[in-house]
Protein backbone atom coordinates (compact mmCIF):
# COMPACT_ATOMS: atom_id res chain seq x y z
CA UNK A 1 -80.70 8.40 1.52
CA UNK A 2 -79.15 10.07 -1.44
CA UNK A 3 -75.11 10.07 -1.01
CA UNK A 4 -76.00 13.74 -2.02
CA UNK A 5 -77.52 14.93 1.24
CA UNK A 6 -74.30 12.91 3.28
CA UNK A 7 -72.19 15.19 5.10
CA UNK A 8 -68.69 15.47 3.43
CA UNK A 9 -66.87 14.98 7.27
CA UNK A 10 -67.40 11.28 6.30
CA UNK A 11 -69.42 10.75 9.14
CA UNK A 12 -72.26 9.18 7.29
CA UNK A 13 -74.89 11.53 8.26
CA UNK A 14 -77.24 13.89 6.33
CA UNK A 15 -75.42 16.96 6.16
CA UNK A 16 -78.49 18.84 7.54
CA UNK A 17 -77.89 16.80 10.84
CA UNK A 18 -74.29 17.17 11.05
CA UNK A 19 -72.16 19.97 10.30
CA UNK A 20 -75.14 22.31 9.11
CA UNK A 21 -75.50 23.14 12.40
CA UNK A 22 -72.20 24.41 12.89
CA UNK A 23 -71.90 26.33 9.18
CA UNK A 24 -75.37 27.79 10.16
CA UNK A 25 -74.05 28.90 14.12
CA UNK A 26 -76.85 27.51 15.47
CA UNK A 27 -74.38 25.70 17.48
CA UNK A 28 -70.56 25.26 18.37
CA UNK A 29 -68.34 22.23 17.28
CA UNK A 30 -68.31 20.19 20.52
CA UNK A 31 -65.11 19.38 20.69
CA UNK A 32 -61.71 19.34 18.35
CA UNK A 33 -62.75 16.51 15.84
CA UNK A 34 -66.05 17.67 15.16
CA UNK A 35 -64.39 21.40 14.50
CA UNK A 36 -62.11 19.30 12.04
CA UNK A 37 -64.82 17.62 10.21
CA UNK A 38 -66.71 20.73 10.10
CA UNK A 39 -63.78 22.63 8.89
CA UNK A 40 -63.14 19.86 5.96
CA UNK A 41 -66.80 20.24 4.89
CA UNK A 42 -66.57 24.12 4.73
CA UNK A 43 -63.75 24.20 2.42
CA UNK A 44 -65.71 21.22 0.77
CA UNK A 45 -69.40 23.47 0.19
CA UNK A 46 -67.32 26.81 -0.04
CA UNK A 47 -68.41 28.21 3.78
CA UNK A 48 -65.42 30.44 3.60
CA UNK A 49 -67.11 32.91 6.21
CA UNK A 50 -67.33 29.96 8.54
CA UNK A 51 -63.74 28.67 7.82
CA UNK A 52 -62.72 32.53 9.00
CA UNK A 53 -64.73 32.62 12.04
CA UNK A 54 -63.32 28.98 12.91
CA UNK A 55 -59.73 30.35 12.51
CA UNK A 56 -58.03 30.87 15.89
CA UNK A 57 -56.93 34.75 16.83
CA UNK A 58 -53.39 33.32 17.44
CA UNK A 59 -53.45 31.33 13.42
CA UNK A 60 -50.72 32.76 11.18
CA UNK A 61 -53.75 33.38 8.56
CA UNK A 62 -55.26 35.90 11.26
CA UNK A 63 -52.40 38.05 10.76
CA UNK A 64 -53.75 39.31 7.26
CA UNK A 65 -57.00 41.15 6.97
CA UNK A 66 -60.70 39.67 6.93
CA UNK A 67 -60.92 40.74 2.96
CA UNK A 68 -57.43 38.82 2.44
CA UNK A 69 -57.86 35.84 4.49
CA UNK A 70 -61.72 35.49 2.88
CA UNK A 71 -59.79 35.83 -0.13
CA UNK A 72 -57.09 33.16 0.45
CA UNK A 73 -59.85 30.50 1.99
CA UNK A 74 -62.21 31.22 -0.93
CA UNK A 75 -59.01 30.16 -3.64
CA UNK A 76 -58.13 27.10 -1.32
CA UNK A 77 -61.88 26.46 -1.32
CA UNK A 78 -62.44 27.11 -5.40
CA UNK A 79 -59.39 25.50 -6.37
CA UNK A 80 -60.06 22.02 -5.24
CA UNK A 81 -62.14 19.06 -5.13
CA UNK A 82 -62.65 17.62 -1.70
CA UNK A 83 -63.26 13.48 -2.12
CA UNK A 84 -63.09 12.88 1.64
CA UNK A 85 -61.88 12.46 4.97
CA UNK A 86 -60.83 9.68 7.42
CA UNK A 87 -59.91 10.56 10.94
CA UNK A 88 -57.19 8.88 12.12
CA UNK A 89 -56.29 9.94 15.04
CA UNK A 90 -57.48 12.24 18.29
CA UNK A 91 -55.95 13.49 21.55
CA UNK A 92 -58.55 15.30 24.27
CA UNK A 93 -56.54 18.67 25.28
CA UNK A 94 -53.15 18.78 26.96
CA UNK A 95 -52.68 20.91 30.04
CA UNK A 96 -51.96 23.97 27.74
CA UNK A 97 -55.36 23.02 26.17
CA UNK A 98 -54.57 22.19 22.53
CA UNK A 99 -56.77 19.00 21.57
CA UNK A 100 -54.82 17.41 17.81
CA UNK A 101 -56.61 15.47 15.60
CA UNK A 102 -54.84 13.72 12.92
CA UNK A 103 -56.76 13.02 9.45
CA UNK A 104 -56.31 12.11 5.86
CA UNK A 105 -58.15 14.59 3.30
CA UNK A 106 -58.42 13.06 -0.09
CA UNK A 107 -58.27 16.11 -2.73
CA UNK A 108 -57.84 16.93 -6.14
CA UNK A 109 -57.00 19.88 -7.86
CA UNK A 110 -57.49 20.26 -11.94
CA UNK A 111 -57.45 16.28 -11.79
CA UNK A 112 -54.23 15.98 -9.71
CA UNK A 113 -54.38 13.91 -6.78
CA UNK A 114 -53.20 16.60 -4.22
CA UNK A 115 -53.96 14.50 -0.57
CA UNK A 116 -52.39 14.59 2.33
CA UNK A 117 -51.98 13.56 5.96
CA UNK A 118 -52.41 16.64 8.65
CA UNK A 119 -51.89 16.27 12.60
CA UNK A 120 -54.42 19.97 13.70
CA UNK A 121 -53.82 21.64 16.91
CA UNK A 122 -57.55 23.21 18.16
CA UNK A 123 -57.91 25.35 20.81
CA UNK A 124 -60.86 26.73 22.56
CA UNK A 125 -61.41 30.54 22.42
CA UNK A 126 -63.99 30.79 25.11
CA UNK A 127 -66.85 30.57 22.67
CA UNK A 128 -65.98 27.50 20.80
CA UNK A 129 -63.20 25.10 19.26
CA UNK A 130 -60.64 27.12 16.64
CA UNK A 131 -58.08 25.75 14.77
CA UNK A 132 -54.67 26.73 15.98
CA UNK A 133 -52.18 25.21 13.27
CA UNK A 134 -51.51 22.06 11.18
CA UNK A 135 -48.43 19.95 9.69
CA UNK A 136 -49.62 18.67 6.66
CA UNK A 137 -47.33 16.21 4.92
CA UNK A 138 -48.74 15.07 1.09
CA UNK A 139 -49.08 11.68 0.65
CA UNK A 140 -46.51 11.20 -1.72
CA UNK A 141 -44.07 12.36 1.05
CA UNK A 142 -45.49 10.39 4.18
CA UNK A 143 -43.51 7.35 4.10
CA UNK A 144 -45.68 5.55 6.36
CA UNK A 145 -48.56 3.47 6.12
CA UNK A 146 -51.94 5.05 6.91
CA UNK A 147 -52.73 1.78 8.27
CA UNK A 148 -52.58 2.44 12.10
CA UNK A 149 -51.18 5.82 11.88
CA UNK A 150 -51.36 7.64 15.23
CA UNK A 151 -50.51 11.36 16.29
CA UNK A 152 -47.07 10.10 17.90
CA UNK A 153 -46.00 7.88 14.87
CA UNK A 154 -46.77 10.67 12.77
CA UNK A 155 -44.45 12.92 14.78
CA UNK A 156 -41.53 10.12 14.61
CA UNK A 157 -42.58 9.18 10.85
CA UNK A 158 -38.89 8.86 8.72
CA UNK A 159 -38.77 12.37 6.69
CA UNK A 160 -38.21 12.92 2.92
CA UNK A 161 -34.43 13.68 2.24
């Protein structure tokens, strides 16, 4: 198998039988992670209706109109280079119903290694998985390993002064 046809989540799977499904709304995401992964791979191929439709009603983003938040995921989308993903970290929804996934996106923009470590709150909308919010935190300012990084040491990692 050409490396290609792989899906960009990083699951290892042909793209077609992976998040294609999901871009193409023959299906829903199952569940928070594989909204995540799909998510990655739609900024990844440019699926910036798909990234919208994913967003939840209560995301900050939402606030602007369709044309401007198409606008704003279509210049995240444009303006960088997406060289993978690693999940980290997962936790099934709390009694409020937010499911968090924690994952490292490796990025580039104009040659500039731009990656980072987010912890993504997902909710579900009554049709399917959305994404809620995120703390990213560049990897430049983690300070801490990636090795064995979990949601809660993530949350109690030292901060940047």
């Amino acid at each position: 198998m050409s490396r290609t046809n792989l899906c960009p989540c990083g699951t290892g799977r042909p793209y077609a039988q992976c998040c294609e499904v999901f871009h193409s709304g023959a299906r829903e995401a199952p569940d928070a992670e594989s909204l995540m992964r799909s998510r990655y791979t739609g900024f990844a191929l440019k699926k910036v209706d798909y990234l919208w439709r994913t967003l939840h009603r209560a995301h900050a983003d939402r606030a602007a109109t369709q044309a401007e938040g198409l606008a704003a995921i279509r210049y995240a989308a444009d303006g960088y280079r997406y060289m993978g993903l690693t999940v980290l970290d997962r936790e099934a929804p709390d009694a409020k119903g937010v499911a968090r996934v924690l994952f490292h996106a490796k990025m580039f923009q104009k040659g500039r290694d731009v990656s980072f470590v987010e912890c993504s709150d997902f909710a579900h909308d009554g049709e399917g998985w959305r994404y809620l919010a995120g703390s990213p935190v560049l990897m430049r300012d983690l300070r801490a390993p990636l090795a064995g990084l979990t949601i809660a040491r993530f949350r109690d990692r030292p901060q940047p002064t």
